[in-house]
N, C-alpha and C. Protein backbone atom coordinates (compact mmCIF):
# COMPACT_ATOMS: atom_id res chain seq x y z
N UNK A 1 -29.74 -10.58 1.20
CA UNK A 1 -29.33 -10.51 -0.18
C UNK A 1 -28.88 -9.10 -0.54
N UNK A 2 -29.31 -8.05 0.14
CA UNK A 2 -29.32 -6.59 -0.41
C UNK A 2 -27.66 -6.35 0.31
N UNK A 3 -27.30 -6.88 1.39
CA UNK A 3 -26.35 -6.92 1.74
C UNK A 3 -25.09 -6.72 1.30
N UNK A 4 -25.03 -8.26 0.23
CA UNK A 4 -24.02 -9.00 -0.52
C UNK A 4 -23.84 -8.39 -1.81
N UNK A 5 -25.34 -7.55 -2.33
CA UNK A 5 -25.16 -6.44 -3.59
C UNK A 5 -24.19 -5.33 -3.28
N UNK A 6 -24.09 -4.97 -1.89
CA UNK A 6 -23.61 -4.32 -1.12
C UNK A 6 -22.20 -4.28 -1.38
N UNK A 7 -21.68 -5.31 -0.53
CA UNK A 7 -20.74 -5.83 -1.16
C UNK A 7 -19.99 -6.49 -1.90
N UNK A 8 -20.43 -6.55 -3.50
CA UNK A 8 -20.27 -6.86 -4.91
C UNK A 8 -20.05 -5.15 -5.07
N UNK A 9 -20.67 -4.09 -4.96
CA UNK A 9 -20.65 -2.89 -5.76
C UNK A 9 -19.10 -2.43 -4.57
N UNK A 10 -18.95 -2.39 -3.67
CA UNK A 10 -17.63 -2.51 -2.77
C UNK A 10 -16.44 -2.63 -3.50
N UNK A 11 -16.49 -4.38 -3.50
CA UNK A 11 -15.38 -4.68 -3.99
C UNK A 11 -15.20 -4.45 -5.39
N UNK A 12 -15.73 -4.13 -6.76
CA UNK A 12 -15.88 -3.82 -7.83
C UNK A 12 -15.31 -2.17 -7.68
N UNK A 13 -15.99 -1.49 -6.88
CA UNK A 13 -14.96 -0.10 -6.87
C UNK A 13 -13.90 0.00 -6.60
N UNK A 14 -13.58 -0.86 -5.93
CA UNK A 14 -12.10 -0.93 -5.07
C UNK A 14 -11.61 -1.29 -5.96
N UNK A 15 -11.65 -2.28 -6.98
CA UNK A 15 -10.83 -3.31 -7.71
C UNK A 15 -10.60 -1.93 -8.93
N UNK A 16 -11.68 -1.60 -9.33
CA UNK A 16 -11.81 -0.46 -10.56
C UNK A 16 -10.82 0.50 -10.15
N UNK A 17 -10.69 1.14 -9.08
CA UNK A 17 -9.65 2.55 -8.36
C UNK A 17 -8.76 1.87 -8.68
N UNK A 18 -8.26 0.76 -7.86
CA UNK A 18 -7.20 0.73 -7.77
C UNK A 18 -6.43 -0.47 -9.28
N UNK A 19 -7.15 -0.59 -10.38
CA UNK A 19 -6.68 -0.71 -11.47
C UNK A 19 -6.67 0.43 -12.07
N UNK A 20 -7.37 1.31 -12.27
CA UNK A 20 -7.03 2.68 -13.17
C UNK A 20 -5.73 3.73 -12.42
N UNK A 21 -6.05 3.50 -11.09
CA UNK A 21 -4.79 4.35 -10.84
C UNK A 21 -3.40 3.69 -10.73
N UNK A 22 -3.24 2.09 -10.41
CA UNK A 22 -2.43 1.54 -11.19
C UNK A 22 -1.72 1.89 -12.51
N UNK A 23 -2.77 1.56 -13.37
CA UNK A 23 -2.39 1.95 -14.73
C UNK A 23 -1.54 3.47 -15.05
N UNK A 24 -2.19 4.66 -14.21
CA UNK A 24 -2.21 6.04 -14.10
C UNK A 24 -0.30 5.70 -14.30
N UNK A 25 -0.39 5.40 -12.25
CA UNK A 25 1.24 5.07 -12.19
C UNK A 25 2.15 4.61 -12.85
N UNK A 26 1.58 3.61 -13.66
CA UNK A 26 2.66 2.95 -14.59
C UNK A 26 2.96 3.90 -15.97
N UNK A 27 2.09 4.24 -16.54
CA UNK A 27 2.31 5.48 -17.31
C UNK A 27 3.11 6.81 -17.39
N UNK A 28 2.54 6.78 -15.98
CA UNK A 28 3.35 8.55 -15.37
C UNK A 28 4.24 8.74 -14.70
N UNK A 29 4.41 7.76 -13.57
CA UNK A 29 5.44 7.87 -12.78
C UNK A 29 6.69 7.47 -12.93
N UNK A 30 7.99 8.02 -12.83
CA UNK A 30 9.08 7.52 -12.65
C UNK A 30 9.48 6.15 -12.32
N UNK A 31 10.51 5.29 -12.48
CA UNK A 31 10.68 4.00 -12.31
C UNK A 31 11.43 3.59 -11.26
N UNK A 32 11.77 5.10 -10.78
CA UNK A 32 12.73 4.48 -9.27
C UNK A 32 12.09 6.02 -8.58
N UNK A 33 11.13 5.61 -7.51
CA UNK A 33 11.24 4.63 -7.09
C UNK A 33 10.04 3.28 -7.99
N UNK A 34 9.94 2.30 -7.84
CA UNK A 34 8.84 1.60 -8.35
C UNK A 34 7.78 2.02 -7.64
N UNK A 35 6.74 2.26 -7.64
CA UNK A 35 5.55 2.30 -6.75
C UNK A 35 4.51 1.16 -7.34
N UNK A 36 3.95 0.12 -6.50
CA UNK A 36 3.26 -0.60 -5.70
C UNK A 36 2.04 -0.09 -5.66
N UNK A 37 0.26 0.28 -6.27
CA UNK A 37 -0.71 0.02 -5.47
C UNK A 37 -1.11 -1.33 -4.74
N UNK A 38 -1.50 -1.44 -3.38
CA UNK A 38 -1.11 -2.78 -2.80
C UNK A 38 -2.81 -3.24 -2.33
N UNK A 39 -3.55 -1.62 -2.10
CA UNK A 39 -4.80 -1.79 -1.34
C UNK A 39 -5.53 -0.06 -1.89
N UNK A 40 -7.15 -0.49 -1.50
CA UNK A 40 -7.68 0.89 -1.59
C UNK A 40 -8.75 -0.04 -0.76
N UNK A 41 -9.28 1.18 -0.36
CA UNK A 41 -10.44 1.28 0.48
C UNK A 41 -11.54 2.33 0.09
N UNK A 42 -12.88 2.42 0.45
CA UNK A 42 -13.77 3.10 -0.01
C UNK A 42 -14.38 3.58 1.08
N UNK A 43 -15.20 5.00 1.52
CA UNK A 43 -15.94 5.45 2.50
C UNK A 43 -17.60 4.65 1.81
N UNK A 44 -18.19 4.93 2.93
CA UNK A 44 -19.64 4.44 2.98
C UNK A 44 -20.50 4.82 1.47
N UNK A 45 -20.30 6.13 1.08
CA UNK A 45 -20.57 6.84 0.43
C UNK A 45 -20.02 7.20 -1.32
N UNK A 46 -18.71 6.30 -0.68
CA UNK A 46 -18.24 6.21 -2.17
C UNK A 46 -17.61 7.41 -2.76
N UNK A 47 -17.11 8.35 -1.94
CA UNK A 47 -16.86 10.02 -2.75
C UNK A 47 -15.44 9.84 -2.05
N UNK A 48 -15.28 9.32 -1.32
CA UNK A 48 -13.34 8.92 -0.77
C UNK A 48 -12.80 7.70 -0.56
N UNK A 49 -12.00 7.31 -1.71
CA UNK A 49 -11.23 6.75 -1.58
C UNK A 49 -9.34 6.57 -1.06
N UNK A 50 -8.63 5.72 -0.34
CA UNK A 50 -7.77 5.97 0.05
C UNK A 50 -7.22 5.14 -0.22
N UNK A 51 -5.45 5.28 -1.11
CA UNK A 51 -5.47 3.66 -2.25
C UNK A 51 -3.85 4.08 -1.52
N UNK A 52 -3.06 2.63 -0.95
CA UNK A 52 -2.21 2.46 -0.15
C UNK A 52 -1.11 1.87 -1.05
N UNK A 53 -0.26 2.64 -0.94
CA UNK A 53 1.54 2.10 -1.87
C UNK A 53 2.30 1.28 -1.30
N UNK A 54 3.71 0.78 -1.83
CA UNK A 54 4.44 0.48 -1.21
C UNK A 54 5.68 0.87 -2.10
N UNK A 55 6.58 0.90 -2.10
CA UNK A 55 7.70 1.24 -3.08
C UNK A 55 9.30 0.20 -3.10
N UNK A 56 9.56 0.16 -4.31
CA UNK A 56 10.93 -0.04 -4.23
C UNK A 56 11.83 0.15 -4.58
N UNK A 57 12.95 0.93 -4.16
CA UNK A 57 13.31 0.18 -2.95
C UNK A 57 12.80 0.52 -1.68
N UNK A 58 13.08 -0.25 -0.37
CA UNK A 58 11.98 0.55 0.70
C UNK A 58 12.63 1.85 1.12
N UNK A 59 12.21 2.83 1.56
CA UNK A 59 12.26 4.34 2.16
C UNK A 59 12.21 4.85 1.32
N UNK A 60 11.89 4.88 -0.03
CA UNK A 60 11.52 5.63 -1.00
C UNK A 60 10.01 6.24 -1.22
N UNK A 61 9.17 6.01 -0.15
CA UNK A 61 7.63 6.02 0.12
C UNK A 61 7.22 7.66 -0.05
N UNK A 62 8.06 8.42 0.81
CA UNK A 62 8.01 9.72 0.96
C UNK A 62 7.98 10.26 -0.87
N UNK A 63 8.86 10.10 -1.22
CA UNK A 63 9.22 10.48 -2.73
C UNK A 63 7.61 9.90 -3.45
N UNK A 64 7.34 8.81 -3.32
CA UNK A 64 5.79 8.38 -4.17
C UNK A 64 4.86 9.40 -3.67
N UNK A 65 4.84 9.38 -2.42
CA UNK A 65 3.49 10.09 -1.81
C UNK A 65 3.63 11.79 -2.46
N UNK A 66 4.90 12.40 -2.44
CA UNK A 66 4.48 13.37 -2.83
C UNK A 66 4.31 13.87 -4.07
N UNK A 67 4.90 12.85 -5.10
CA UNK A 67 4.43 12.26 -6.69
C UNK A 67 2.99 12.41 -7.03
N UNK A 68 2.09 11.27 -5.49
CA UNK A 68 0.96 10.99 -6.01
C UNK A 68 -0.06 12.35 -5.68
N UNK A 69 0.65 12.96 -4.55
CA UNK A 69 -0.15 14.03 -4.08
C UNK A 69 -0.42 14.90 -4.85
N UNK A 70 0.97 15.15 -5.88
CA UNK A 70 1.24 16.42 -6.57
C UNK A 70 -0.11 16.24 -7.78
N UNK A 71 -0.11 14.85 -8.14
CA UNK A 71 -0.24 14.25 -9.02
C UNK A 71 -2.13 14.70 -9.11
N UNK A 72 -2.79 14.23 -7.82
CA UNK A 72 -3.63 14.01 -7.36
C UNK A 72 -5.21 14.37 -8.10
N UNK A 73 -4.84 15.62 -8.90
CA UNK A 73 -5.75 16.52 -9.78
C UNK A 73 -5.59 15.64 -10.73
N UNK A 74 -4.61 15.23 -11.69
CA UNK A 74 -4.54 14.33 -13.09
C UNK A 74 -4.93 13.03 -12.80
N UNK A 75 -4.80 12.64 -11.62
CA UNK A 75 -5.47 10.89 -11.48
C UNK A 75 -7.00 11.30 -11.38
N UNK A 76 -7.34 11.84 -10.50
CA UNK A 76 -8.93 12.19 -10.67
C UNK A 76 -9.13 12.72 -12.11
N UNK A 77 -8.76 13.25 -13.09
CA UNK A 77 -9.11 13.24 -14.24
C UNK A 77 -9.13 12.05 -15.26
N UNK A 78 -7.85 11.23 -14.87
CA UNK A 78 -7.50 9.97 -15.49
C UNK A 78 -9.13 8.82 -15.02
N UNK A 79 -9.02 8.92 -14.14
CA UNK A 79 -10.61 8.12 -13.66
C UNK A 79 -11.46 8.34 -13.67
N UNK A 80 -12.08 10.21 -14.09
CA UNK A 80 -12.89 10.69 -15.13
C UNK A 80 -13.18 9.65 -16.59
N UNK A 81 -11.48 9.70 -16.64
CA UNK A 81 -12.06 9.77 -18.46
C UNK A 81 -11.93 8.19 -18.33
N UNK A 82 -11.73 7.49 -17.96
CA UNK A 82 -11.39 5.71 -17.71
C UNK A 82 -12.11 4.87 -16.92
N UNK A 83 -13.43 6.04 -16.51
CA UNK A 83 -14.50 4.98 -15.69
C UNK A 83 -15.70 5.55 -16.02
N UNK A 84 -17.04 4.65 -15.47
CA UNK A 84 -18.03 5.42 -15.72
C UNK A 84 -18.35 5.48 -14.71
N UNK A 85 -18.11 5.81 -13.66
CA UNK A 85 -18.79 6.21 -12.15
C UNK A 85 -19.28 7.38 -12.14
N UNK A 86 -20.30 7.27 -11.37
CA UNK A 86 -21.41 8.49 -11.13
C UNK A 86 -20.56 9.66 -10.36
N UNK A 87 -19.80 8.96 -9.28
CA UNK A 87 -18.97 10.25 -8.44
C UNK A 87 -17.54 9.65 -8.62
N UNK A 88 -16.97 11.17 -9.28
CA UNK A 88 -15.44 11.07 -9.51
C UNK A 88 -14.88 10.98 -7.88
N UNK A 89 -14.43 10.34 -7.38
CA UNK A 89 -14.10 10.73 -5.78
C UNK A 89 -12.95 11.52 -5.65
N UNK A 90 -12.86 11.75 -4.91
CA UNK A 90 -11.58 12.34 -3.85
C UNK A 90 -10.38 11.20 -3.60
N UNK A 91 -8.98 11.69 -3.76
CA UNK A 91 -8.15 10.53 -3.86
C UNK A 91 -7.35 10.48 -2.71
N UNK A 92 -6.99 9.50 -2.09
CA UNK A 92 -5.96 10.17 -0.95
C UNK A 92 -5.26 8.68 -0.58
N UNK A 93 -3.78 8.94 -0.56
CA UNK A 93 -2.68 8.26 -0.69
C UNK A 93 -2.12 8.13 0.61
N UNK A 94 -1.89 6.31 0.85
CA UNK A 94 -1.12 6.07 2.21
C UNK A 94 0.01 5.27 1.99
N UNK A 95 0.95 5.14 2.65
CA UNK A 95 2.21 3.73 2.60
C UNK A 95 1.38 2.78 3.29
N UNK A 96 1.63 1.74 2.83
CA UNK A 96 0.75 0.19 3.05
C UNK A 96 1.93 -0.06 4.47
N UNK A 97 1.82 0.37 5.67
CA UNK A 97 2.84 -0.10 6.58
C UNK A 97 2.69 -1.59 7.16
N UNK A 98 1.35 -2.11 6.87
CA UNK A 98 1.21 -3.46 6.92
C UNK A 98 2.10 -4.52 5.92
N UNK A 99 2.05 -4.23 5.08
CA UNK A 99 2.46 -4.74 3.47
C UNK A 99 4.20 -4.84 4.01
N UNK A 100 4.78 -3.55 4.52
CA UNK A 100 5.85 -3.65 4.91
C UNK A 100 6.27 -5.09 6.07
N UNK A 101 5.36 -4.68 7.22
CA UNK A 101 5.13 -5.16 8.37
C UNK A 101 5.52 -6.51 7.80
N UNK A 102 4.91 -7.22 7.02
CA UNK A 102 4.48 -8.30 6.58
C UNK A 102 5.90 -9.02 5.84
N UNK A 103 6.40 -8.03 5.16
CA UNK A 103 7.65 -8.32 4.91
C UNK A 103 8.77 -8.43 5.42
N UNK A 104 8.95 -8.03 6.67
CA UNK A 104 10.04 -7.57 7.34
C UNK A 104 9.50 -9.29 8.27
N UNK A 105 8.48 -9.81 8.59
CA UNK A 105 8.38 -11.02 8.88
C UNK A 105 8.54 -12.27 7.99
N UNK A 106 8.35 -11.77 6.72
CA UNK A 106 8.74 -12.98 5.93
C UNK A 106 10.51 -13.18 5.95
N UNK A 107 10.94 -11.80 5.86
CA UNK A 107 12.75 -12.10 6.29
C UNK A 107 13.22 -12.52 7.18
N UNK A 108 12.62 -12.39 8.67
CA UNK A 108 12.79 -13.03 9.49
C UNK A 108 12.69 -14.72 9.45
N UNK A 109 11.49 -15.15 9.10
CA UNK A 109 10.89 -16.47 8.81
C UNK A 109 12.05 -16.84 7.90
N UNK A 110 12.49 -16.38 6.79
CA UNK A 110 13.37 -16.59 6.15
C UNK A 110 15.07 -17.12 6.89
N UNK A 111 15.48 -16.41 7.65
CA UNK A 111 16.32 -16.20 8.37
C UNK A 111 16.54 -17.64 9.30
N UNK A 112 15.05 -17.80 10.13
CA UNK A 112 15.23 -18.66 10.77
C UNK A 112 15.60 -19.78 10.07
N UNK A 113 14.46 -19.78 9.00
CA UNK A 113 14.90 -21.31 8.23
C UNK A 113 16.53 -21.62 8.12
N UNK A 114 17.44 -20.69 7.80
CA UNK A 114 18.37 -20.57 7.25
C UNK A 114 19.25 -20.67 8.39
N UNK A 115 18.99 -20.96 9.67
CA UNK A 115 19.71 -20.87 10.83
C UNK A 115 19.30 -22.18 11.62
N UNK A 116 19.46 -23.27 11.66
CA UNK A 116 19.20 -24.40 11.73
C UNK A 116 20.07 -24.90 13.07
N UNK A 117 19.58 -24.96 14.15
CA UNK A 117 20.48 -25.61 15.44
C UNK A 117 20.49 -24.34 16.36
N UNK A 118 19.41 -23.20 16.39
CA UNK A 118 19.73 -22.68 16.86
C UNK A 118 18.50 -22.52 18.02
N UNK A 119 18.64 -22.22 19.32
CA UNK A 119 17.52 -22.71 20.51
C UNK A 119 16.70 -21.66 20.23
N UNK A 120 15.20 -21.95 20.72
CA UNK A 120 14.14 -21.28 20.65
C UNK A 120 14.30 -19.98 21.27
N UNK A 121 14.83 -19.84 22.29
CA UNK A 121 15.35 -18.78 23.48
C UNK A 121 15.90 -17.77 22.43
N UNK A 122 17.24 -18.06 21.94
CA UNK A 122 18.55 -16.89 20.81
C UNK A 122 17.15 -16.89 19.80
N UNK A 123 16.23 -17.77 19.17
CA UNK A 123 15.59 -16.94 17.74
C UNK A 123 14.31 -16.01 18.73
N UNK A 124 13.79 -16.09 19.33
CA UNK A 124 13.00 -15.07 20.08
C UNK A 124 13.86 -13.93 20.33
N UNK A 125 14.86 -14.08 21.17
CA UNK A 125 15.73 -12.58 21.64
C UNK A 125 16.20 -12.19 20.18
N UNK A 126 16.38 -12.73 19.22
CA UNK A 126 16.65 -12.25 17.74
C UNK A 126 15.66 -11.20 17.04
N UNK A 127 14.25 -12.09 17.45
CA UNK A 127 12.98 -11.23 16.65
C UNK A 127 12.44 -10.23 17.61
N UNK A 128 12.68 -9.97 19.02
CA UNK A 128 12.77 -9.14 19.84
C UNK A 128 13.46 -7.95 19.46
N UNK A 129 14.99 -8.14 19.13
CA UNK A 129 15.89 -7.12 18.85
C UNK A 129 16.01 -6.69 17.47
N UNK A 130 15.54 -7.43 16.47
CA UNK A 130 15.19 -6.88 15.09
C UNK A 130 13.74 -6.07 15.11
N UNK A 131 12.85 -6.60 16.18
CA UNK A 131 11.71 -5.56 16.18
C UNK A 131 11.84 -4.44 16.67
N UNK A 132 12.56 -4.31 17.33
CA UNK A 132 12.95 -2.69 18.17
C UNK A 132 13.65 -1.95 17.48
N UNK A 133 14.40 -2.95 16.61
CA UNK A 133 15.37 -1.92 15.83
C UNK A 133 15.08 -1.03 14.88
N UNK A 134 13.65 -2.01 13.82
CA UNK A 134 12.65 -1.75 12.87
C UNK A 134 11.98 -0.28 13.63
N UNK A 135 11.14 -0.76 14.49
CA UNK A 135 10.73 0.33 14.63
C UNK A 135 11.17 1.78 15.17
N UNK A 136 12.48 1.31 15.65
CA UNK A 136 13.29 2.82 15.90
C UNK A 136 13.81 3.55 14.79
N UNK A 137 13.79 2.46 13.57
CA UNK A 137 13.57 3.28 12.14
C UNK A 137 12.77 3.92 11.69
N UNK A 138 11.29 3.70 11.88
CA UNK A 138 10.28 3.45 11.49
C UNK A 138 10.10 4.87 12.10
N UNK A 139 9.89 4.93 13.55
CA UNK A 139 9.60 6.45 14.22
C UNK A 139 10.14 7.36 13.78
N UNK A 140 11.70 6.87 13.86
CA UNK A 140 12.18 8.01 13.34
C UNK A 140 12.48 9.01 11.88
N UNK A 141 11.86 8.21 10.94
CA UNK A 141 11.03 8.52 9.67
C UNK A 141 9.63 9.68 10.21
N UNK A 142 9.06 8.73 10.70
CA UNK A 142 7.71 10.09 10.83
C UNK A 142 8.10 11.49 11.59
């Protein structure tokens, strides 16, 4: 049982971060690019949190992150004054590359549907060569 209190006070922080700094964003930040909170996560301890974006349009990520970075002192104040938590935490900002990941398969899935008569063999060598391509974008960003 002490467990599941465990994780009730978890997911309740997570949900709390990442609605107030939501809110933060929508307030403060610019509208292009859009920024996306998509996920946050919490350390054991509760003093770091790490709350994950996504933006749109996509490659505009760089531009949020250094928004939120700059930003980083006024959101920890914003969740000062907009929560009652015992420890203001530490904030720290990632691109949700899953969230992406995830999308770049729903276009595909999309794709196929939309391609009807075509052999199992050509849509594999398709999602083969759109994956290599992705990620030769992808690297070459970082």
């Amino acid at each position: 049982m002490n467990k599941q209190l465990n994780y009730d006070k978890h997911d309740r922080a997570t949900s709390l971060i990442r609605e107030v700094v939501a809110t933060y964003i929508r307030n403060e930040a610019n509208t292009t690019p859009l920024i996306t909170v998509t996920n946050v996560t919490v350390s054991p301890d509760y003093r770091k949190y790490t709350v994950y974006i996504t933006t749109l349009p996509d490659g505009r990520e760089e531009d949020a992150l250094i928004f939120l970075k700059r930003s980083a002192t006024d959101i920890r104040g914003f969740v000062k004054k907009h929560t009652k938590l015992k420890i203001i935490p530490h904030l720290e900002f990632a691109v949700d590359y899953g969230e992406r990941h995830r999308q770049h398969i729903d276009e595909i899935a999309a794709d196929i549907d939309a391609q009807d008569g075509i052999s199992p063999e050509a849509v594999i060598e398709r999602l083969l060569e759109s994956g290599n391509e992705k990620l030769g974008t992808e690297e070459k960003d970082n």
